[in-house]
N, C-alpha and C. Protein backbone atom coordinates (compact mmCIF):
# COMPACT_ATOMS: atom_id res chain seq x y z
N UNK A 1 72.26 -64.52 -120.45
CA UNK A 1 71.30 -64.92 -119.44
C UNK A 1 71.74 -66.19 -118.73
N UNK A 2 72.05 -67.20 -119.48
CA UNK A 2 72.72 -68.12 -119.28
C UNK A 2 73.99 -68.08 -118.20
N UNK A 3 74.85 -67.23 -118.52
CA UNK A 3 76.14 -66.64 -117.29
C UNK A 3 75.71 -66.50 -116.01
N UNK A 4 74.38 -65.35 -116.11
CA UNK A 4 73.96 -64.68 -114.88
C UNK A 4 73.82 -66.24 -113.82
N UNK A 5 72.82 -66.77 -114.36
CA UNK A 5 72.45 -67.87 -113.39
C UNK A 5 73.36 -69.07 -113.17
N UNK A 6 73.98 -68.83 -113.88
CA UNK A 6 75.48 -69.80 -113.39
C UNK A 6 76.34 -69.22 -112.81
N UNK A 7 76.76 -67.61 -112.12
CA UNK A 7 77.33 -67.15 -111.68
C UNK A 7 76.37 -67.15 -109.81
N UNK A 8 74.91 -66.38 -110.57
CA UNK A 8 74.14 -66.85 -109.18
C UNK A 8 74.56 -68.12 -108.14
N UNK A 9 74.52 -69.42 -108.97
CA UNK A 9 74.56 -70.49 -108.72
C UNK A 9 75.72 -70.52 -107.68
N UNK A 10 76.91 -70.22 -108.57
CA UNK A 10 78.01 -70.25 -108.08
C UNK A 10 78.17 -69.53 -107.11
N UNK A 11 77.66 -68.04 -106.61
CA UNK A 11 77.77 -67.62 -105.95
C UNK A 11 77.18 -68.01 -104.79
N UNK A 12 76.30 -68.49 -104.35
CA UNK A 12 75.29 -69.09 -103.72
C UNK A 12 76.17 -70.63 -102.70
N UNK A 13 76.39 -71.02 -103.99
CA UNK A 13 77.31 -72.26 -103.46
C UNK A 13 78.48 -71.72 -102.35
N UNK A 14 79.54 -70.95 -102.86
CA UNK A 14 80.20 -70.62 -102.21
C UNK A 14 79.96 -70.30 -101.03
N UNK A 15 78.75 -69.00 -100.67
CA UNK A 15 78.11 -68.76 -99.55
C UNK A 15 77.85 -70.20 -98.72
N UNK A 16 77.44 -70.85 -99.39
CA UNK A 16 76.42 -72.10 -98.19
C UNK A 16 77.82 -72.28 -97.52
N UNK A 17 79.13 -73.19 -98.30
CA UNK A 17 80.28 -73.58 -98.17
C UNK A 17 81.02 -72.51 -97.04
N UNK A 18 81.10 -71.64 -97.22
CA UNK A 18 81.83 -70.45 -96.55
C UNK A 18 81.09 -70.91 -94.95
N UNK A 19 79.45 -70.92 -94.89
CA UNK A 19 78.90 -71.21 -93.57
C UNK A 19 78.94 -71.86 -93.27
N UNK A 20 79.21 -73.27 -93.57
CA UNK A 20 79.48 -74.75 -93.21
C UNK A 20 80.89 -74.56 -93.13
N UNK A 21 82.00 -74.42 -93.19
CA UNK A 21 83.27 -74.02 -92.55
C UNK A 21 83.54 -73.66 -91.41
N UNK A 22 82.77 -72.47 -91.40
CA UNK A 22 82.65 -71.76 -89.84
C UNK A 22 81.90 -72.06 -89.20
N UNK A 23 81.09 -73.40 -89.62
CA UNK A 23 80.08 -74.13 -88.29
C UNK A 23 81.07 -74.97 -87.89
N UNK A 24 81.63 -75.72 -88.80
CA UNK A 24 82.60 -76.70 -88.66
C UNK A 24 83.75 -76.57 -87.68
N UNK A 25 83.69 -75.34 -87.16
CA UNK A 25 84.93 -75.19 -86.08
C UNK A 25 84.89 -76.15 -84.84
N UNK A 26 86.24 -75.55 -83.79
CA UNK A 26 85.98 -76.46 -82.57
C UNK A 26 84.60 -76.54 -81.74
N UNK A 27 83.85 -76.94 -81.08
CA UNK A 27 82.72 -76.80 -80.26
C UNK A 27 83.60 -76.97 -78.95
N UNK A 28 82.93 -76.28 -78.10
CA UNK A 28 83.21 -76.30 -76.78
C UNK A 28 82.38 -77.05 -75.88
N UNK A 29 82.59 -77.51 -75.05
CA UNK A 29 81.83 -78.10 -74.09
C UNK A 29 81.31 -77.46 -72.90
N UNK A 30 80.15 -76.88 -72.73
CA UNK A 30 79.79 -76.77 -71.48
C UNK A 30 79.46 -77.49 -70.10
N UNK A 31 80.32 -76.52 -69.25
CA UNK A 31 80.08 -77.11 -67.96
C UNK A 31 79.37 -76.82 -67.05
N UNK A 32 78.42 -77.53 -66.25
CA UNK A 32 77.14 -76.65 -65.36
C UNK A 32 77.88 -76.82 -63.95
N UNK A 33 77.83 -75.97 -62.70
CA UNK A 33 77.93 -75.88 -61.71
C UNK A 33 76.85 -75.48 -60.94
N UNK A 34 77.23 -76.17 -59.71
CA UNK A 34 75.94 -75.33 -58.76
C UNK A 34 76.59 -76.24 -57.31
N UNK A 35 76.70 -75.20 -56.64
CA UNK A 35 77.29 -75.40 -55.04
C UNK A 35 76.62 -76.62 -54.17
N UNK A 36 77.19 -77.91 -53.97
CA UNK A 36 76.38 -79.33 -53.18
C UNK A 36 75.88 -80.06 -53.93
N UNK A 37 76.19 -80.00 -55.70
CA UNK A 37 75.12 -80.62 -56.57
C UNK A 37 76.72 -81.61 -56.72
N UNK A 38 76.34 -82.57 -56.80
CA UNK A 38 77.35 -83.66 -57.40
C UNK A 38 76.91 -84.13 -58.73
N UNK A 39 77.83 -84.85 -59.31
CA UNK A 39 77.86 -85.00 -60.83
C UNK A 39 76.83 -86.17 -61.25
N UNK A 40 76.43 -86.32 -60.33
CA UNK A 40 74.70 -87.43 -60.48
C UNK A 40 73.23 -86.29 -60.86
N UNK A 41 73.71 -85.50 -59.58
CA UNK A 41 72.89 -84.53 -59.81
C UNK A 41 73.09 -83.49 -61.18
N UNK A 42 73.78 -83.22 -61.52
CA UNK A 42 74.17 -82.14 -62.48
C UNK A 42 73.79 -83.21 -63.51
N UNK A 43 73.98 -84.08 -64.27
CA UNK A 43 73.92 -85.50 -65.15
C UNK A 43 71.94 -85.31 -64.78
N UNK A 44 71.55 -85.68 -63.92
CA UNK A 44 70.28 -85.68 -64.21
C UNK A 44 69.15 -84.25 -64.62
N UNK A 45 69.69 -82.98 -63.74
CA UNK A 45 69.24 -82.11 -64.44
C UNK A 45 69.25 -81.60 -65.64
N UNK A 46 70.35 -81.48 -66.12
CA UNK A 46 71.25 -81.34 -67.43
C UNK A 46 70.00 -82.39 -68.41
N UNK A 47 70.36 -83.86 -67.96
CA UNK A 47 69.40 -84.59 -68.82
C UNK A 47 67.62 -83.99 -68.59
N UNK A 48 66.99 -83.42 -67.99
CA UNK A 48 65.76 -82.91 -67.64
C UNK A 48 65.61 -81.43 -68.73
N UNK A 49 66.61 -80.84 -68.81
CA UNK A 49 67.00 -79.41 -69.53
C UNK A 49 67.29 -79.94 -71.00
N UNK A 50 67.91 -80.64 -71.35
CA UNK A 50 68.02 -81.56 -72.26
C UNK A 50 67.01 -81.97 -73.04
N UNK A 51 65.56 -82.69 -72.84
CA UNK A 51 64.33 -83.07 -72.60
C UNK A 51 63.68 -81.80 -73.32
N UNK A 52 63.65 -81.02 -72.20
CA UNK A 52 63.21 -80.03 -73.05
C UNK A 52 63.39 -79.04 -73.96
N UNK A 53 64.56 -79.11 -74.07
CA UNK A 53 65.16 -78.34 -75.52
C UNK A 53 65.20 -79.08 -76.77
N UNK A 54 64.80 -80.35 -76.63
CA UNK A 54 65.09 -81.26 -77.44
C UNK A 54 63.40 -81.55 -78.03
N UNK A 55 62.39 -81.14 -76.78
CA UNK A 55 61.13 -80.99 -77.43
C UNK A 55 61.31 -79.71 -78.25
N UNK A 56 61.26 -78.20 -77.69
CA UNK A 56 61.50 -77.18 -78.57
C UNK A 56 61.74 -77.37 -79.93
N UNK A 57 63.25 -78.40 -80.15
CA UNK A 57 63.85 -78.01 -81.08
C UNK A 57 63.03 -78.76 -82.08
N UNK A 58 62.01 -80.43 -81.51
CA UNK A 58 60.99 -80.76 -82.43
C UNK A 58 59.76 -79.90 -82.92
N UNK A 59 59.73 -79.18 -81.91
CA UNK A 59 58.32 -77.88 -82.95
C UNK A 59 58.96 -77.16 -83.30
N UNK A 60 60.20 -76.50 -83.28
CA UNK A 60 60.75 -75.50 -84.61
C UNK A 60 60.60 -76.49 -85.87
N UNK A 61 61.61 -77.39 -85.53
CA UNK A 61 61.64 -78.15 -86.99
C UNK A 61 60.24 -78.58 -87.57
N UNK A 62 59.25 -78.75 -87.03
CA UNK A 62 58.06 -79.22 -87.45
C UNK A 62 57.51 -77.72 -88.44
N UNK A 63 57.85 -76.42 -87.48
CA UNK A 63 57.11 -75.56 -88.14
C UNK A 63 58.03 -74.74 -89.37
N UNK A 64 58.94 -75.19 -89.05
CA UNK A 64 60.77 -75.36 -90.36
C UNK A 64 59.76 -75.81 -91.56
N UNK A 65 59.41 -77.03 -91.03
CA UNK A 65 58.81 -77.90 -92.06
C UNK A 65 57.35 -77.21 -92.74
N UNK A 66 56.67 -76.56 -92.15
CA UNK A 66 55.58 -76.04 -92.80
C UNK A 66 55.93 -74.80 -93.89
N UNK A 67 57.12 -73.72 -92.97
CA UNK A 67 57.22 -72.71 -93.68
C UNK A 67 57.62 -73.11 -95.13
N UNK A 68 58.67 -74.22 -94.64
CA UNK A 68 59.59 -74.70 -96.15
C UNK A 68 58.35 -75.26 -97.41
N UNK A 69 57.40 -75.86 -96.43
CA UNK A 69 56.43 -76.44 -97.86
C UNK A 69 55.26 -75.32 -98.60
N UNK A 70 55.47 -74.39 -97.64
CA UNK A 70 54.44 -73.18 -98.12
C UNK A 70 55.96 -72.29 -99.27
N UNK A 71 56.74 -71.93 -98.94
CA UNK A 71 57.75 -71.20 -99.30
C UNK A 71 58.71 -71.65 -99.94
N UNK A 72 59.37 -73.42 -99.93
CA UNK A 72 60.56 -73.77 -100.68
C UNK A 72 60.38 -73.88 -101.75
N UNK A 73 58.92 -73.54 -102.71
CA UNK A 73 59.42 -73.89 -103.88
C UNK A 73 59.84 -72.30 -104.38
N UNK A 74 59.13 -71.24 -104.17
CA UNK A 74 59.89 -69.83 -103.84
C UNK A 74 61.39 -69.86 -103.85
N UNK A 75 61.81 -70.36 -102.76
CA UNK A 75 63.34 -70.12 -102.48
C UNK A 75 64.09 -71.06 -103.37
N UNK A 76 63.26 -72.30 -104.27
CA UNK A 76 64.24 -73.03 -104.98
C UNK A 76 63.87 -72.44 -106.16
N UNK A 77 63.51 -71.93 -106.68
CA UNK A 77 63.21 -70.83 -107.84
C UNK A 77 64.18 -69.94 -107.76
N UNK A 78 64.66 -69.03 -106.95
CA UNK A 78 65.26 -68.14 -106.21
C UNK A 78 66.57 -68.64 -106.19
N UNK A 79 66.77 -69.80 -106.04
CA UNK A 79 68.23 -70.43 -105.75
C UNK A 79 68.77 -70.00 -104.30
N UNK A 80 67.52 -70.29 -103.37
CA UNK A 80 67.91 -69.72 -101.92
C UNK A 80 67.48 -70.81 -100.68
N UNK A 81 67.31 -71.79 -101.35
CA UNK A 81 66.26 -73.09 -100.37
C UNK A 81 67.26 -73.65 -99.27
N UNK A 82 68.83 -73.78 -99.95
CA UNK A 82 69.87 -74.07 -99.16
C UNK A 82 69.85 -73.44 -97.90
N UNK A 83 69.96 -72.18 -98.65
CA UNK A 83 70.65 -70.75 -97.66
C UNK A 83 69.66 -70.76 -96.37
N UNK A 84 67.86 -70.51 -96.91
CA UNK A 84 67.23 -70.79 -96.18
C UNK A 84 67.11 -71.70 -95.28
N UNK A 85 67.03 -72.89 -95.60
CA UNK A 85 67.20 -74.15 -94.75
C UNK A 85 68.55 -73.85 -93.81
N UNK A 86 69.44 -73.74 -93.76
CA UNK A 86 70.09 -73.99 -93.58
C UNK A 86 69.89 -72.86 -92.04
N UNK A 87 69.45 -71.36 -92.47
CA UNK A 87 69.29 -70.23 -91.27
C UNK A 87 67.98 -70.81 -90.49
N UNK A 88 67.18 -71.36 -90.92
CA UNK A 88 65.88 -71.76 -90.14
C UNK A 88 67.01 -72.91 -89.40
N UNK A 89 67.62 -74.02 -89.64
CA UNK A 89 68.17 -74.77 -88.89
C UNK A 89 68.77 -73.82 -87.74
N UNK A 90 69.60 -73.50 -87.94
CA UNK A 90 70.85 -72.17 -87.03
C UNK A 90 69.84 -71.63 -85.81
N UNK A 91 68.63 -71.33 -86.89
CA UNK A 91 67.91 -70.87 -85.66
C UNK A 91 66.99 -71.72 -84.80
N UNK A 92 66.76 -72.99 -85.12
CA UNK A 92 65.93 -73.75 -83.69
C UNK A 92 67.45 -74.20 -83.50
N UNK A 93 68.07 -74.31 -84.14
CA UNK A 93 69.09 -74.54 -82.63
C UNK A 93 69.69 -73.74 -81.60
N UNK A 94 69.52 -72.61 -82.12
CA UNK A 94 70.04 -71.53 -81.52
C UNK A 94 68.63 -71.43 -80.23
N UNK A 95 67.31 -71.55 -80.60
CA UNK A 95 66.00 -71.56 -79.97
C UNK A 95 66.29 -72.26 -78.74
N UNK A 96 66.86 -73.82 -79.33
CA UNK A 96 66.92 -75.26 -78.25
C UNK A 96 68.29 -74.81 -77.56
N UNK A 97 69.36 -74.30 -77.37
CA UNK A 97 70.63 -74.01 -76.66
C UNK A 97 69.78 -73.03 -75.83
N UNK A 98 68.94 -72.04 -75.95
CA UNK A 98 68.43 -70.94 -75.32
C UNK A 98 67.24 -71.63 -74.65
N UNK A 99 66.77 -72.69 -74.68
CA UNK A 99 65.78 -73.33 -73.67
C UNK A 99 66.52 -74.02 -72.49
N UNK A 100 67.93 -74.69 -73.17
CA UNK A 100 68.52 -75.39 -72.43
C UNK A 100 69.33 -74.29 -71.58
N UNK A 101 69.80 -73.08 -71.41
CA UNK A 101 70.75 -72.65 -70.70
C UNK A 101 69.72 -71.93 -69.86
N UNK A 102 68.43 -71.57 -70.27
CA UNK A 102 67.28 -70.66 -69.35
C UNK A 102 67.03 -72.12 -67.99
N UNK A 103 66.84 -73.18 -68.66
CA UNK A 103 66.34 -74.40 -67.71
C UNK A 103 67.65 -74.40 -66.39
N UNK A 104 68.64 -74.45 -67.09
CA UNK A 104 70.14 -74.86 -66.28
C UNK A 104 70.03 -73.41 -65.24
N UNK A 105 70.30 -72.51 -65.96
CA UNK A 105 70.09 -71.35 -64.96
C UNK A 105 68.69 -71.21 -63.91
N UNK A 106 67.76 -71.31 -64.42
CA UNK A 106 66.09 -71.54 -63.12
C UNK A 106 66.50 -72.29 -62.37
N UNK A 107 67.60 -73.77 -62.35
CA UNK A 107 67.60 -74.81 -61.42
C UNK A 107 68.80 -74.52 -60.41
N UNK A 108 69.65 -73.26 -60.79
CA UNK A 108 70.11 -72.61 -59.59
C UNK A 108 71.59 -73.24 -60.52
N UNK A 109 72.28 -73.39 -61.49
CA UNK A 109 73.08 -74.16 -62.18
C UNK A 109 73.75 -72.53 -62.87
N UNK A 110 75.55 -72.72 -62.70
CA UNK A 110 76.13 -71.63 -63.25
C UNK A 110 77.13 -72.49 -64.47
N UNK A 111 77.33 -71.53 -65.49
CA UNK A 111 78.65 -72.04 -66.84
C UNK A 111 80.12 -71.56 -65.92
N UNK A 112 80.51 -72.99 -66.15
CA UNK A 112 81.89 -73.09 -65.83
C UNK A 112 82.83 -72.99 -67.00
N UNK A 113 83.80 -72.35 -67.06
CA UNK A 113 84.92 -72.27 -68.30
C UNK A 113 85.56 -73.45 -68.24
């Protein structure tokens, strides 16, 4: 019995590790365009789109925070609180990148390579 949950453990670990690797890669930088907008302008919308993805990403995490206190002691029983935490993160950020590229695109703004 003893094995099982030290193999769990271990297995578990590895997983988190394996996903933090492949977050860890290069990031790219996005670039916004939009035809007559100069880089004052692009700098201030960007910061406006910004703003609000950055509110978003405070009510995911707020409600991150509720699910985790109704549910983490579940998932730390489970040996899954990491794993969890870790996909609820992935996903308000994934939420806040998807507020920020909907904002950039409404303001007439295209991704440059």
């Amino acid at each position: 019995m003893i094995v099982r949950k030290r193999h769990r453990g271990t297995a578990a670990g590895v997983f988190i590790w394996l996903q933090l690797v492949a977050c860890a890669g290069t990031t790219t930088t996005v670039r916004w365009v939009k035809t007559g907008a100069d880089e004052e302008a692009i700098a201030r919308e960007l910061r406006d789109c910004n703003q609000q993805a950055n509110a978003a990403l405070a009510s995911e995490r707020g409600i991150n925070q509720d699910i985790n206190a109704t549910l983490g002691r579940n998932w730390q029983m489970g040996g899954t609180l990491g794993i969890e935490d870790q996909a609820m993160g992935q996903q308000a950020a994934g939420y806040a990148d998807q507020i920020l590229n909907n904002c950039m695109l409404a303001k007439g703004f295209t991704r440059a390579s």
